[in-house]
Structures are given as C-alpha cells and as structure tokens.
N, C-alpha and C. Protein backbone atom coordinates (compact mmCIF):
# COMPACT_ATOMS: atom_id res chain seq x y z
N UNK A 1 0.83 -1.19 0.00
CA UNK A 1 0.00 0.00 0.00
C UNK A 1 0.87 1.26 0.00
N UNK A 2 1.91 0.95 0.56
CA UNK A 2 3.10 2.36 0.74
C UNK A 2 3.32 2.73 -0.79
N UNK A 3 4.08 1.90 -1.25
CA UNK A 3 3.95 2.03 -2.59
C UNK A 3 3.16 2.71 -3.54
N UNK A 4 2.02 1.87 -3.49
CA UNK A 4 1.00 2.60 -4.69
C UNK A 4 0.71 4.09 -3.78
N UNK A 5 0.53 4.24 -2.67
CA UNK A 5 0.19 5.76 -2.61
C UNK A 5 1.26 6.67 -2.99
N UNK A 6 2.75 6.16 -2.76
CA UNK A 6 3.89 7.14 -2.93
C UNK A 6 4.00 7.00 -4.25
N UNK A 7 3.86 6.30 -5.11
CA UNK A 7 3.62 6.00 -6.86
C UNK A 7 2.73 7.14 -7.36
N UNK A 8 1.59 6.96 -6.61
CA UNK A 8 0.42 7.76 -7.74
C UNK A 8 0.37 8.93 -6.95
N UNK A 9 1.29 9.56 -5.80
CA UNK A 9 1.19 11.14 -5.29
C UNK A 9 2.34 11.63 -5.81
N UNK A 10 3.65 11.20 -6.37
CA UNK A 10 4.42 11.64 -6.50
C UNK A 10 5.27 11.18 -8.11
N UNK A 11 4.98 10.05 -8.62
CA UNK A 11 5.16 10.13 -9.80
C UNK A 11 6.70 9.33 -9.96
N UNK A 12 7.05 10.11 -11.17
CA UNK A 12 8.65 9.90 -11.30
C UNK A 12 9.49 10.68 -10.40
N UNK A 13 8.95 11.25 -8.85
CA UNK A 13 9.71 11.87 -8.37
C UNK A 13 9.75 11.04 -6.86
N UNK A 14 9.36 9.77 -7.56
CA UNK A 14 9.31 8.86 -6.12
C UNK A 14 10.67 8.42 -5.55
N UNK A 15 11.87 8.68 -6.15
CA UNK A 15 12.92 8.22 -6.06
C UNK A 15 13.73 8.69 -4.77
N UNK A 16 12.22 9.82 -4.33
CA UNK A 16 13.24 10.70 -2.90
C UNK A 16 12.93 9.63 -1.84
N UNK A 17 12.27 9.05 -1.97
CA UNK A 17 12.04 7.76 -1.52
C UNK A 17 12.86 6.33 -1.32
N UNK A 18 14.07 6.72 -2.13
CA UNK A 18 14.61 5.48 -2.13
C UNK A 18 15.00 4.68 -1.71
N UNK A 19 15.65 5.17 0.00
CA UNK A 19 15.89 4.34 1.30
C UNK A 19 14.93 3.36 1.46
N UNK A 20 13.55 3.74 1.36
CA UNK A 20 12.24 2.54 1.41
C UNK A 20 11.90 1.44 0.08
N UNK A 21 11.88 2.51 -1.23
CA UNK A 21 12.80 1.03 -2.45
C UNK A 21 13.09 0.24 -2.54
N UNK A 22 14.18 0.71 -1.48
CA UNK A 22 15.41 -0.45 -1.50
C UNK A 22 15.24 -1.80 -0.58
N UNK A 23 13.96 -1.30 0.11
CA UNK A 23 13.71 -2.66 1.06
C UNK A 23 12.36 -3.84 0.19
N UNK A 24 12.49 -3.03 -1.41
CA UNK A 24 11.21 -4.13 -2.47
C UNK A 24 12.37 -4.54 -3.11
N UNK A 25 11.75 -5.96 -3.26
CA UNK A 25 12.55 -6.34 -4.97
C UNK A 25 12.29 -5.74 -6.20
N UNK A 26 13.69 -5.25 -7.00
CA UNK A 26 13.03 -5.04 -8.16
C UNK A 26 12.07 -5.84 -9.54
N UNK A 27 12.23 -6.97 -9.28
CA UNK A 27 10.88 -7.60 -9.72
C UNK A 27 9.18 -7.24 -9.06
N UNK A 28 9.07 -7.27 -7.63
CA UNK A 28 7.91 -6.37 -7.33
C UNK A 28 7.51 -5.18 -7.52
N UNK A 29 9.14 -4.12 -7.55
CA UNK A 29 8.42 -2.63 -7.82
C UNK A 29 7.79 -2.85 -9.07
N UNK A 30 8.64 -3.69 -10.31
CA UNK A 30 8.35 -3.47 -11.69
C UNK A 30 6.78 -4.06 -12.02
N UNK A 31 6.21 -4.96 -11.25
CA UNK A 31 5.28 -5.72 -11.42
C UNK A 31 3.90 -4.23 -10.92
N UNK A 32 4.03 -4.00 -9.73
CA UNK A 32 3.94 -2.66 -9.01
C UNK A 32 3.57 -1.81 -9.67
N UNK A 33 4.30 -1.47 -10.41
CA UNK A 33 4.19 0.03 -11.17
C UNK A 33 3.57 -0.48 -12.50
N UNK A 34 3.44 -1.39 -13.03
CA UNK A 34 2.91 -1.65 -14.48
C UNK A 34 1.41 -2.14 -13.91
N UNK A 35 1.06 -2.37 -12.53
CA UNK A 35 -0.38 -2.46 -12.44
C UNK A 35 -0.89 -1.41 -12.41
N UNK A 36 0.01 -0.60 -11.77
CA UNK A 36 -0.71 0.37 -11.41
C UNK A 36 -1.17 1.71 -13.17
N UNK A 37 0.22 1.25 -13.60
CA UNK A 37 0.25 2.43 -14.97
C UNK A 37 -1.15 1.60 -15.83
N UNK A 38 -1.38 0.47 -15.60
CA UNK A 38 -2.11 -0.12 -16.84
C UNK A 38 -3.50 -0.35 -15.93
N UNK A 39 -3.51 -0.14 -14.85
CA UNK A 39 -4.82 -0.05 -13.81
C UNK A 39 -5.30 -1.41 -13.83
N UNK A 40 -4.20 -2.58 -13.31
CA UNK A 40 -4.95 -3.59 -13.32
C UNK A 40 -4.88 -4.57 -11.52
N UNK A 41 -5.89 -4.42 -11.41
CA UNK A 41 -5.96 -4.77 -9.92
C UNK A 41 -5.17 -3.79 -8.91
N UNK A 42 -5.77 -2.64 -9.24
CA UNK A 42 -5.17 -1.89 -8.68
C UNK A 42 -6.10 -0.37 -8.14
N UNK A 43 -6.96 -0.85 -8.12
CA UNK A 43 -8.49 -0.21 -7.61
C UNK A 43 -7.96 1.40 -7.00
N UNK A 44 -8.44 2.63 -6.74
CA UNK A 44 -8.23 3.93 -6.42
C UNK A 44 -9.16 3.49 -5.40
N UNK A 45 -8.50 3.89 -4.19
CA UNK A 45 -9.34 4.20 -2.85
C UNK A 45 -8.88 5.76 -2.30
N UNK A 46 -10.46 5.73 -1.34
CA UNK A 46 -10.56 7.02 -0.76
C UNK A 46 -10.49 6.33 1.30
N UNK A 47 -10.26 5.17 1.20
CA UNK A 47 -10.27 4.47 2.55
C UNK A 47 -8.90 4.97 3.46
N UNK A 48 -9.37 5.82 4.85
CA UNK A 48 -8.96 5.73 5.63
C UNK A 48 -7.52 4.74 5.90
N UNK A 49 -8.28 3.72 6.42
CA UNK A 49 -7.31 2.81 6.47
C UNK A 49 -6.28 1.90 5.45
N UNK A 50 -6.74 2.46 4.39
CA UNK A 50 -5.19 2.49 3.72
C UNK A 50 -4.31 3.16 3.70
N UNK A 51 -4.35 4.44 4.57
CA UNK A 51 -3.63 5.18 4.90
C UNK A 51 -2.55 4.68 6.30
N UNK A 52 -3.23 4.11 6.75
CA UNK A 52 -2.87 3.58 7.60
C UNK A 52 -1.71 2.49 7.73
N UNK A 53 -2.16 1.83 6.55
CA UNK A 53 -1.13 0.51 6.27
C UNK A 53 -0.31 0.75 5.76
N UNK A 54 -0.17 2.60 4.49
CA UNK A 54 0.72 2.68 4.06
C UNK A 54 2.24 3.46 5.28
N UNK A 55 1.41 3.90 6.46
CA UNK A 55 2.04 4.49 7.29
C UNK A 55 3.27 3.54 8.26
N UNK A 56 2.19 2.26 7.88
CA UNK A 56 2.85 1.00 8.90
C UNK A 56 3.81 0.35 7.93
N UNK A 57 3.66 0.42 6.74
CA UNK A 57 4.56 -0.33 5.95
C UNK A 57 5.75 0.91 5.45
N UNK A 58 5.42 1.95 5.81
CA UNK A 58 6.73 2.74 5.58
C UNK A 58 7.87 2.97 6.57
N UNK A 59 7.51 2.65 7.88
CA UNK A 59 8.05 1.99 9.54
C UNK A 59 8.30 1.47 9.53
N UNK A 60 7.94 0.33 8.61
CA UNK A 60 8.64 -1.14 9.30
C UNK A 60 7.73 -1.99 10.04
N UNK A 61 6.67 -1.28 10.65
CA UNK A 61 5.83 -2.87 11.84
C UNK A 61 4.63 -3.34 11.21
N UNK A 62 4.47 -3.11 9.93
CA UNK A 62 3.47 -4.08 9.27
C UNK A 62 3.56 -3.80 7.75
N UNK A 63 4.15 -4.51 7.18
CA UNK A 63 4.52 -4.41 5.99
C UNK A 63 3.55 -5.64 5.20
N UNK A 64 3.21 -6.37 5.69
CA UNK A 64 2.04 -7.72 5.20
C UNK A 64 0.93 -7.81 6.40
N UNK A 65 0.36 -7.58 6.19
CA UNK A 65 -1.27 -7.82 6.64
C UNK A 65 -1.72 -9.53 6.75
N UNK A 66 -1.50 -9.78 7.62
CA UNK A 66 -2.46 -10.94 7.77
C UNK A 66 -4.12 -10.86 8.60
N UNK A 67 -4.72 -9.94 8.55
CA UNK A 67 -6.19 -9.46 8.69
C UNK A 67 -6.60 -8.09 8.72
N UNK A 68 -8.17 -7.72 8.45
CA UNK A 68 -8.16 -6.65 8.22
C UNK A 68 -8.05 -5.60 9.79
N UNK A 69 -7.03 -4.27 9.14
CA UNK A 69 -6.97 -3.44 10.31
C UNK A 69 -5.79 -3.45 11.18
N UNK A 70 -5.20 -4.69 10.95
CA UNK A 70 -3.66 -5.34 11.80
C UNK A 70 -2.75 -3.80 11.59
N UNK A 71 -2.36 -3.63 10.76
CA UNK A 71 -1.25 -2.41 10.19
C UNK A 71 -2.19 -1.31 11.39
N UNK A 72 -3.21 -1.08 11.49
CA UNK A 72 -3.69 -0.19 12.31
C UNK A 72 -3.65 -0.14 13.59
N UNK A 73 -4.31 -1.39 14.14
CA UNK A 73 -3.98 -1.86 15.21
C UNK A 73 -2.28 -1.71 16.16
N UNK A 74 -1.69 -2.05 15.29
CA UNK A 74 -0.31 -2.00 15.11
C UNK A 74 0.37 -0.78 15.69
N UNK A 75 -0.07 0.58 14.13
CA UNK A 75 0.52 1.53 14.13
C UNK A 75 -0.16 2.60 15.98
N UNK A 76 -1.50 1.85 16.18
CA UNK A 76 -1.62 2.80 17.43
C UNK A 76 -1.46 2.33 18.51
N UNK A 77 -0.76 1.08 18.80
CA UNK A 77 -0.46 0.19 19.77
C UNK A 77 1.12 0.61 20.32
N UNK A 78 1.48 1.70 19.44
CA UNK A 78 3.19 2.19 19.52
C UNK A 78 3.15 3.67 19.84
N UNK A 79 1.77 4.84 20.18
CA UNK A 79 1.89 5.60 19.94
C UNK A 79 2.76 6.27 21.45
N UNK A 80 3.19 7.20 21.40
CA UNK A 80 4.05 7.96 22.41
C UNK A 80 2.96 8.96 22.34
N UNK A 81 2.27 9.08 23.46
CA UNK A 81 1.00 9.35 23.92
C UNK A 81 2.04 11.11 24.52
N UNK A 82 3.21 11.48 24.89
CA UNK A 82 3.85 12.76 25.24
C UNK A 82 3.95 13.76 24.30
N UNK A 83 3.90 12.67 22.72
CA UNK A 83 4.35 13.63 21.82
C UNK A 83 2.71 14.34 21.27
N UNK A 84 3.27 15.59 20.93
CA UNK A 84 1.87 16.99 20.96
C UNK A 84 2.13 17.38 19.02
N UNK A 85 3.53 16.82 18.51
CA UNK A 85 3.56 17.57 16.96
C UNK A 85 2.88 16.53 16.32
N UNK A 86 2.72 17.10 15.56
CA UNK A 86 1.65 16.69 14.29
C UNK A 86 2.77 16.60 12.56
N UNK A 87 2.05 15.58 12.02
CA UNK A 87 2.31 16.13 10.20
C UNK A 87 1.10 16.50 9.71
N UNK A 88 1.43 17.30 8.72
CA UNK A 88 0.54 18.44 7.95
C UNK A 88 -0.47 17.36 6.73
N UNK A 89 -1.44 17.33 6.38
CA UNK A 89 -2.21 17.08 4.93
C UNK A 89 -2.46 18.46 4.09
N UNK A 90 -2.37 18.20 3.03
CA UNK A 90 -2.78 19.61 1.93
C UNK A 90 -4.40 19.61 2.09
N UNK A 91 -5.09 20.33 2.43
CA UNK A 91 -6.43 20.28 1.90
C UNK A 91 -6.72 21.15 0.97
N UNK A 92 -7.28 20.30 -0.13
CA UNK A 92 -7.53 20.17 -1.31
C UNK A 92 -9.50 20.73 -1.53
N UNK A 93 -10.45 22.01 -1.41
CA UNK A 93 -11.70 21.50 -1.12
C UNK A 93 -11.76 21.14 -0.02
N UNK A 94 -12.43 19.77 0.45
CA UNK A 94 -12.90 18.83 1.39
C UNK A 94 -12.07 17.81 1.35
N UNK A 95 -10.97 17.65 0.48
CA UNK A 95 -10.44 16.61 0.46
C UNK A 95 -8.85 17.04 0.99
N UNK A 96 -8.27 15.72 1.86
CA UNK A 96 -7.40 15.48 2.48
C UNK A 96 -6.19 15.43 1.28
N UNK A 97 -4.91 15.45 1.26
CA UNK A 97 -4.20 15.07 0.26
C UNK A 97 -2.42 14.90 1.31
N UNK A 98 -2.38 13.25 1.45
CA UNK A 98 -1.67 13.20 2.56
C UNK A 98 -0.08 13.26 1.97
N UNK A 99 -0.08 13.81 0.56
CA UNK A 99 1.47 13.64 0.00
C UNK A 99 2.57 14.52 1.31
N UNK A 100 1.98 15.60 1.97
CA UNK A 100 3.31 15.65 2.95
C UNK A 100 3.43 15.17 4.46
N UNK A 101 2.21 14.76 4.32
CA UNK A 101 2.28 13.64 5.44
C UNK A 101 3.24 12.61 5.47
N UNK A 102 2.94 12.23 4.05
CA UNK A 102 4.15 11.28 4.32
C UNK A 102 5.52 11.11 3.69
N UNK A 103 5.60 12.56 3.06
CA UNK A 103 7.32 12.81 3.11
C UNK A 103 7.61 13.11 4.46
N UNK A 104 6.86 13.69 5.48
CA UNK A 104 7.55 13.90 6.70
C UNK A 104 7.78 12.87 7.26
N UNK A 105 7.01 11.77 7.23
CA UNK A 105 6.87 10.12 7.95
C UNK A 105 8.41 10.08 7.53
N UNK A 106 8.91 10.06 6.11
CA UNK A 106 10.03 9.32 5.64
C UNK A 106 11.32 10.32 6.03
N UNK A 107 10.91 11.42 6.05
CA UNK A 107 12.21 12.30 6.62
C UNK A 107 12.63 12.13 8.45
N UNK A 108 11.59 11.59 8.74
CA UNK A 108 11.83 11.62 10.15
C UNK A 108 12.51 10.29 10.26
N UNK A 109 11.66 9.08 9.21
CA UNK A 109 12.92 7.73 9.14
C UNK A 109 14.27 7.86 8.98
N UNK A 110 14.44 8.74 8.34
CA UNK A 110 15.69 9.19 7.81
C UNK A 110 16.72 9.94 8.74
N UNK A 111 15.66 10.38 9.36
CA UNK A 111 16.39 11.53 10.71
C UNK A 111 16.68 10.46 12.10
N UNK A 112 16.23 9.03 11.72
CA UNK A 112 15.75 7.72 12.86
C UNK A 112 15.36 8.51 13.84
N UNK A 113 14.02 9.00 13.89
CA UNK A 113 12.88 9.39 14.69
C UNK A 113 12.55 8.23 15.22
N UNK A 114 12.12 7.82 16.16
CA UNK A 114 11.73 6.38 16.77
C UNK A 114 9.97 6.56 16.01
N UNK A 115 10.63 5.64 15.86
CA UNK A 115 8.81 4.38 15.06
C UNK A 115 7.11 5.22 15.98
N UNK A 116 7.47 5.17 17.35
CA UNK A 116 6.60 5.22 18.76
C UNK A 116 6.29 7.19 18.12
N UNK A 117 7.24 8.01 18.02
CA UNK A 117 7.31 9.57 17.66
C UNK A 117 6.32 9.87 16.70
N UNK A 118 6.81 8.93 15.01
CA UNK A 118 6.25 8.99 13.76
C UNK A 118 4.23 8.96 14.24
N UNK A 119 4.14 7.63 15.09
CA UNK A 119 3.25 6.91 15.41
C UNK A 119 2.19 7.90 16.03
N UNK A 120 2.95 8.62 16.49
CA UNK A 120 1.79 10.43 17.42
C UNK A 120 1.57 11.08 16.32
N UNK A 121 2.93 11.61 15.62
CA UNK A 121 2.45 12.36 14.66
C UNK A 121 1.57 12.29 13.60
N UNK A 122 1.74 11.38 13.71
CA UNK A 122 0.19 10.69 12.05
C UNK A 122 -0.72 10.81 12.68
N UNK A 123 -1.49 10.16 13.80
CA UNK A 123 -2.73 10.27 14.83
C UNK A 123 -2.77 11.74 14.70
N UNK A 124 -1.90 12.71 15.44
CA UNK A 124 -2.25 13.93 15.54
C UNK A 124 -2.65 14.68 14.44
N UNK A 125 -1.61 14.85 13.31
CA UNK A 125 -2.21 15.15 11.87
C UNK A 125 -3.41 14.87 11.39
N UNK A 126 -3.98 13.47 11.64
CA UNK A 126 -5.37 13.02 11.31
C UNK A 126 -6.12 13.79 11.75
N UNK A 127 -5.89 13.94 13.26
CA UNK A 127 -7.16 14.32 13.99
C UNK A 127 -7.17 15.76 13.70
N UNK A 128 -6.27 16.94 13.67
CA UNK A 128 -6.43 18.12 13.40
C UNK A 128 -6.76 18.37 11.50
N UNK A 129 -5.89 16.99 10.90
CA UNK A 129 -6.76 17.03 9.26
C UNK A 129 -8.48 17.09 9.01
N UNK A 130 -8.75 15.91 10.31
CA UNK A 130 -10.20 16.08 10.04
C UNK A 130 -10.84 17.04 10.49
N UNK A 131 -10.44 17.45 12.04
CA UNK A 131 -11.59 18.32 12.43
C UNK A 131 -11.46 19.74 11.38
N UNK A 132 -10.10 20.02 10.88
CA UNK A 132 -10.46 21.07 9.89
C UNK A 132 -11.35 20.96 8.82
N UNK A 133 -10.74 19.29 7.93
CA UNK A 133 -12.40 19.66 7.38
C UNK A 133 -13.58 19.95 7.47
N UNK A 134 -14.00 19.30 8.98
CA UNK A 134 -15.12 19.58 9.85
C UNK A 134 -15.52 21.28 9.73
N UNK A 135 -14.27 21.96 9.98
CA UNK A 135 -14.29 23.37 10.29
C UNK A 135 -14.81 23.70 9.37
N UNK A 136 -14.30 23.63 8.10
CA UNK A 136 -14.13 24.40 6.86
C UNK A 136 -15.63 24.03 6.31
N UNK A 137 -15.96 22.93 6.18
CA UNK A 137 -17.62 22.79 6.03
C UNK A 137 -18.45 23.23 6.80
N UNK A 138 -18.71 23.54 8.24
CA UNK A 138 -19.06 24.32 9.25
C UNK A 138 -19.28 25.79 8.77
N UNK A 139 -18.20 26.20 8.41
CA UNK A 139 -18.14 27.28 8.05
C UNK A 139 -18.69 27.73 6.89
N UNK A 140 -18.90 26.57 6.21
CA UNK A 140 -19.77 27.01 4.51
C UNK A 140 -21.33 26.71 4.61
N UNK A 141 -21.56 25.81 5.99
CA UNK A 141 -23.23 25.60 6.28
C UNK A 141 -23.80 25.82 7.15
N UNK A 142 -22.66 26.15 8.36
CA UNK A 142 -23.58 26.32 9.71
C UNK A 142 -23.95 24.76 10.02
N UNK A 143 -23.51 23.81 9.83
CA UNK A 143 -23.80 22.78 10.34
C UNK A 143 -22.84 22.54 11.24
N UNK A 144 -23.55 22.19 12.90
CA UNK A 144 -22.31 22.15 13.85
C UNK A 144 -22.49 20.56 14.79
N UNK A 145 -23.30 19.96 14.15
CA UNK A 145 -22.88 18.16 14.40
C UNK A 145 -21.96 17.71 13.41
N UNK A 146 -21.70 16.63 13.92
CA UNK A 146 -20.88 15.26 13.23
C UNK A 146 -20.52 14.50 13.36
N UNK A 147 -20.90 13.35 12.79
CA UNK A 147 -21.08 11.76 13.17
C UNK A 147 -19.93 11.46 12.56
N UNK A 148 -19.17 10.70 13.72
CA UNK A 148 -17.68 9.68 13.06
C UNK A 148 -18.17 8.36 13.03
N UNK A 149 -18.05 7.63 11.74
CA UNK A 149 -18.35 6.85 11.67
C UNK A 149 -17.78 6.02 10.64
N UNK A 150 -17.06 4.60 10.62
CA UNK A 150 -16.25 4.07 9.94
C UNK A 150 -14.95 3.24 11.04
N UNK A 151 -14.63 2.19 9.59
CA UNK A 151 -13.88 1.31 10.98
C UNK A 151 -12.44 2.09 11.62
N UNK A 152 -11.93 3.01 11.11
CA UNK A 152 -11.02 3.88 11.25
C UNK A 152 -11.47 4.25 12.64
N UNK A 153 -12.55 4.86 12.94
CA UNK A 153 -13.15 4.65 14.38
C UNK A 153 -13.43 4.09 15.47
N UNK A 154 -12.67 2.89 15.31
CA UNK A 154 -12.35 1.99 16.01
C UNK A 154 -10.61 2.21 17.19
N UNK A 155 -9.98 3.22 16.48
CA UNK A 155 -9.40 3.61 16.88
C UNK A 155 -9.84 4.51 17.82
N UNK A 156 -9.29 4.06 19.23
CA UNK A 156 -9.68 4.56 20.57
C UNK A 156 -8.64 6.56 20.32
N UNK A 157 -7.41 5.92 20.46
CA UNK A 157 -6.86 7.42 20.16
C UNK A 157 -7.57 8.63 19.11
N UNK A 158 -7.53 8.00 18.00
CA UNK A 158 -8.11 9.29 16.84
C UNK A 158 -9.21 9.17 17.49
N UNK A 159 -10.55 8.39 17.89
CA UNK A 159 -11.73 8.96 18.28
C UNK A 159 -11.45 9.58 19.22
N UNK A 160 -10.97 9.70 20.31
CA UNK A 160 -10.97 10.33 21.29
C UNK A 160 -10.24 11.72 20.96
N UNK A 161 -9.56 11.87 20.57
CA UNK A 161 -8.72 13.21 20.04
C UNK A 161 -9.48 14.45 19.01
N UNK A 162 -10.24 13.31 18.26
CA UNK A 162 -11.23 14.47 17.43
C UNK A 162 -12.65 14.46 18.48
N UNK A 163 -12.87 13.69 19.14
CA UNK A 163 -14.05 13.76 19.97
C UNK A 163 -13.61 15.28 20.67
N UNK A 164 -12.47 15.13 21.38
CA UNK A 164 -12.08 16.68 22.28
C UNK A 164 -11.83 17.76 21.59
N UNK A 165 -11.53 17.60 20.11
CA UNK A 165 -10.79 18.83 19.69
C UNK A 165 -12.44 19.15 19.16
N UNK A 166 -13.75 18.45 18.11
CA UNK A 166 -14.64 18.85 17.72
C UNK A 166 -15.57 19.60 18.92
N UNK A 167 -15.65 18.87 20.37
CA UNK A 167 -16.54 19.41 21.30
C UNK A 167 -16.00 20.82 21.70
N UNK A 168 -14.75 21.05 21.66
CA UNK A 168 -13.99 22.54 21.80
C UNK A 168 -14.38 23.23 21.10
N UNK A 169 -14.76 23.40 19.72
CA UNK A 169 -14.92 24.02 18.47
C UNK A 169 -16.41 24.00 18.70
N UNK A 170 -17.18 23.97 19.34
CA UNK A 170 -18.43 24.02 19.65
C UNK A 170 -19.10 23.07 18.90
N UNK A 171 -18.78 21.78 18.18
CA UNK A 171 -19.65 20.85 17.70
C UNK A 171 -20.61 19.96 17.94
N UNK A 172 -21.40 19.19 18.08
CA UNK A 172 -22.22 18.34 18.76
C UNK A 172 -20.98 17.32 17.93
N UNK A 173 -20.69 16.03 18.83
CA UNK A 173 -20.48 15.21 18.06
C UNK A 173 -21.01 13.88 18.43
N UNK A 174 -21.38 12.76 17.26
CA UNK A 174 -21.62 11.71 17.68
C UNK A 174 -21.32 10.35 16.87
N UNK A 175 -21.09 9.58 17.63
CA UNK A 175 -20.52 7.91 17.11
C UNK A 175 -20.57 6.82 17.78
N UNK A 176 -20.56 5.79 16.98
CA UNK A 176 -21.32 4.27 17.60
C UNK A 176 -20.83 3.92 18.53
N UNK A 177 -21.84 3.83 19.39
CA UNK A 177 -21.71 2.97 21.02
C UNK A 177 -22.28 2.10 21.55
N UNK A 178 -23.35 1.23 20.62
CA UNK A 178 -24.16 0.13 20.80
C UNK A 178 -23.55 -0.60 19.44
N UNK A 179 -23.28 -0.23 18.99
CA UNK A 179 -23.13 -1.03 17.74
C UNK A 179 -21.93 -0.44 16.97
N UNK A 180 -21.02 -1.42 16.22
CA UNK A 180 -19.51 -1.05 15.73
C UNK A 180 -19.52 -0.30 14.54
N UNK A 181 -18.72 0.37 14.41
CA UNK A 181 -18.46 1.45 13.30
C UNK A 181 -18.08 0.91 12.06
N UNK A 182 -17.49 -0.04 12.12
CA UNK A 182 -16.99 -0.87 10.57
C UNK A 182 -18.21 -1.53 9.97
N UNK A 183 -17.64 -2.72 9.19
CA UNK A 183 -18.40 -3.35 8.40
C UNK A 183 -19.63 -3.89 9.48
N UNK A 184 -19.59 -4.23 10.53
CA UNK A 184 -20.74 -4.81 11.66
C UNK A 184 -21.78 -3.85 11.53
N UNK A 185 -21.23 -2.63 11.70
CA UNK A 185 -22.83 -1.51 11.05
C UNK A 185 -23.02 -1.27 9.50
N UNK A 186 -22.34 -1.74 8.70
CA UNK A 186 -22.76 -2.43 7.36
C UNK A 186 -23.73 -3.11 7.28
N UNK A 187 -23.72 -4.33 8.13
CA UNK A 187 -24.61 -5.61 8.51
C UNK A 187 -25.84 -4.88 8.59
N UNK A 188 -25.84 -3.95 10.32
CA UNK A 188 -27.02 -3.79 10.32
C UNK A 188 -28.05 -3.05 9.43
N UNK A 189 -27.19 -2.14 8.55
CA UNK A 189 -27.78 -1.52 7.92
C UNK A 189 -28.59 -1.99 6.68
N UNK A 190 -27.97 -3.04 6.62
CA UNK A 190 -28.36 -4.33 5.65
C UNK A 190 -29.88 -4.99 5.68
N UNK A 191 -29.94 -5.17 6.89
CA UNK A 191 -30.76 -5.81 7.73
C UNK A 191 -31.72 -4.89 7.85
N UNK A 192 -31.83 -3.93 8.17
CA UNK A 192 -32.85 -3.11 8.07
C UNK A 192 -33.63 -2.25 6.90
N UNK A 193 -32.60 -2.16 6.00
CA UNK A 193 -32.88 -1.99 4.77
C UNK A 193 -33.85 -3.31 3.94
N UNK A 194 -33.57 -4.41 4.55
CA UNK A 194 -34.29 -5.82 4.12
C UNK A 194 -35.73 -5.91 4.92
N UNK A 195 -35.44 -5.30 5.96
CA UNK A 195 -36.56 -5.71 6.97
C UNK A 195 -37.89 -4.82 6.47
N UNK A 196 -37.01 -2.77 5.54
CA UNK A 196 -38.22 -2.61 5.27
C UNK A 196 -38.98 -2.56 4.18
N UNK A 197 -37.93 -3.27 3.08
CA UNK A 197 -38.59 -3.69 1.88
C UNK A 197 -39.57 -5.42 2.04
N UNK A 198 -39.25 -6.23 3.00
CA UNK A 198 -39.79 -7.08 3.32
C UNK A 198 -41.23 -6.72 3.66
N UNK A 199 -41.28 -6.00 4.39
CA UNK A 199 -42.55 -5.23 5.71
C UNK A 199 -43.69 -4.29 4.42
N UNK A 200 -43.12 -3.88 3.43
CA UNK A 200 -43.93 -3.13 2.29
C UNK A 200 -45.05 -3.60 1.94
C-alpha cells in the first residue's frame, strides 16, 4: 500500500524515496508500477485505512497484513502518547491530500525518529486534518454536528482526540456505542434496509 500511494502522489519523483525502495525487490516494484500504470488490480481508494497501512509499511511494523486493520492496530499500539507535533495534509476542497504527510513520515525515518514519535504524529495530523475539514464545512453551512463513523473509528486514540478537539470548536459530536463502526454496522444496515422492503 506504501507504494501505490507514494507511486500515484508523487510520480517519477518517487525516487526521494529510495531508502524505502530499496527494502522491495526489483521484480515487485516493476510488477507494481505496471499495475498500477495499466490499472490492473489496482483499484483507487478514498479508505482511511489504507492510509494507515501505508504508514505501517513505511516503519517497518506491518509491511504484510495478515487481517483486516492489523497495520492499524499496530501503528496505534506504539503511539508515544507525550508527543503533541503533528504532520501536515494539503487540503484540497474537502479533500485530504496526505502527499506531505508522508514525506515527513520518511524524513523523520531518515532523521531515525523512533517508530513510537512517527506513530503520534500521524494520529495527531489526522485528527487536526479532520476536524479542519469539519471546520471548513461548518463554516460554509452552519452545520455544527458530526457523526464519526467508519472502521477507522475503532481507533480509541483518533476517536478520542477528534471527539475533544470537535466538542472545543463548539460541535455536537456523535458515534457508535451500541453497535460497531466498521463493516458490523454495514450488517445492520443491511438488515434493516431488508426488513423494510420485506414489511412493504
């Protein structure tokens, strides 16, 4: 996942990258980059948590996934809960654009920032990335709720961090507490969507 995001944010200028390169074979980058140039199995996501995995596989503590969320699990199971700095996202509109997020991830590898440091700073960046979007739409509607919701929310730290920073900013905020934020409230939504075309 490190890969294809540092591929398709940065291009032929991925090479500032190369300390992390050097830990693929060049038979995988090449395989890698021709899926991605010829778009084959190689799907464009807007998911959270691939952000995540690409964060863990650019560290070092989860570079293969053996279930979904592990790289996440992972990356907030290391965080240095002292550290207060953040990395930056471009916002783009409403949209996040994490290309210096994670040149800083790799400059700080480079600088051997401990793994536990990187691990705050991404959490923190998130949480001040989102609640700005929060802001910045707020500010274009006067709408001052907002529901977090998604398996990314499962994360105790980022929920809790945008929970404090949105209730500061005067927001109502709200998210699942009877029932799970990932695919499990997929289910139910499933289910009820069945129950009321059934009931018609």
């Amino acid at each position: 996942m490190a890969y294809g995001y540092l591929y398709s944010l940065f291009g032929k200028d991925i090479c500032i990258f190369q300390k992390y390169l050097d830990t693929i074979e060049d038979e995988e980058l090449l395989i890698m980059t021709q899926q991605m140039d010829k778009h084959i199995n190689a799907p464009l996501t807007s998911s959270c948590a691939r952000l995540f995995d690409a964060v863990s596989a650019l560290i070092n503590i989860a570079r293969i996934v053996r279930y979904e969320g592990e790289a996440a699990v992972r990356l907030e199971s290391i965080i240095d809960e002292q550290v207060m700095d953040f990395y930056d996202f471009d916002l783009q509109g409403y949209i996040l654009d994490p290309a210096p997020l994670l040149k800083g991830v790799y400059d700080d590898l480079a600088n051997n920032i401990a793994p536990s440091t990187i691990a705050a700073k991404f959490h923190n960046g998130l949480v001040k990335a989102i609640a700005g979007v929060c802001l910045e739409i707020s500010n274009h509607t006067g709408i001052k709720k907002v529901c977090l919701s998604g398996g990314v929310f499962q994360n105790a730290f980022l929920l809790k961090g945008l929970v404090m920073h949105l209730t500061k900013e005067g927001f109502d905020v709200f998210w699942q507490q009877k029932m799970p934020a990932n695919d499990g409230g997929i289910s139910l939504g499933q289910v009820m969507i069945a129950h009321y075309n059934l009931s018609r």
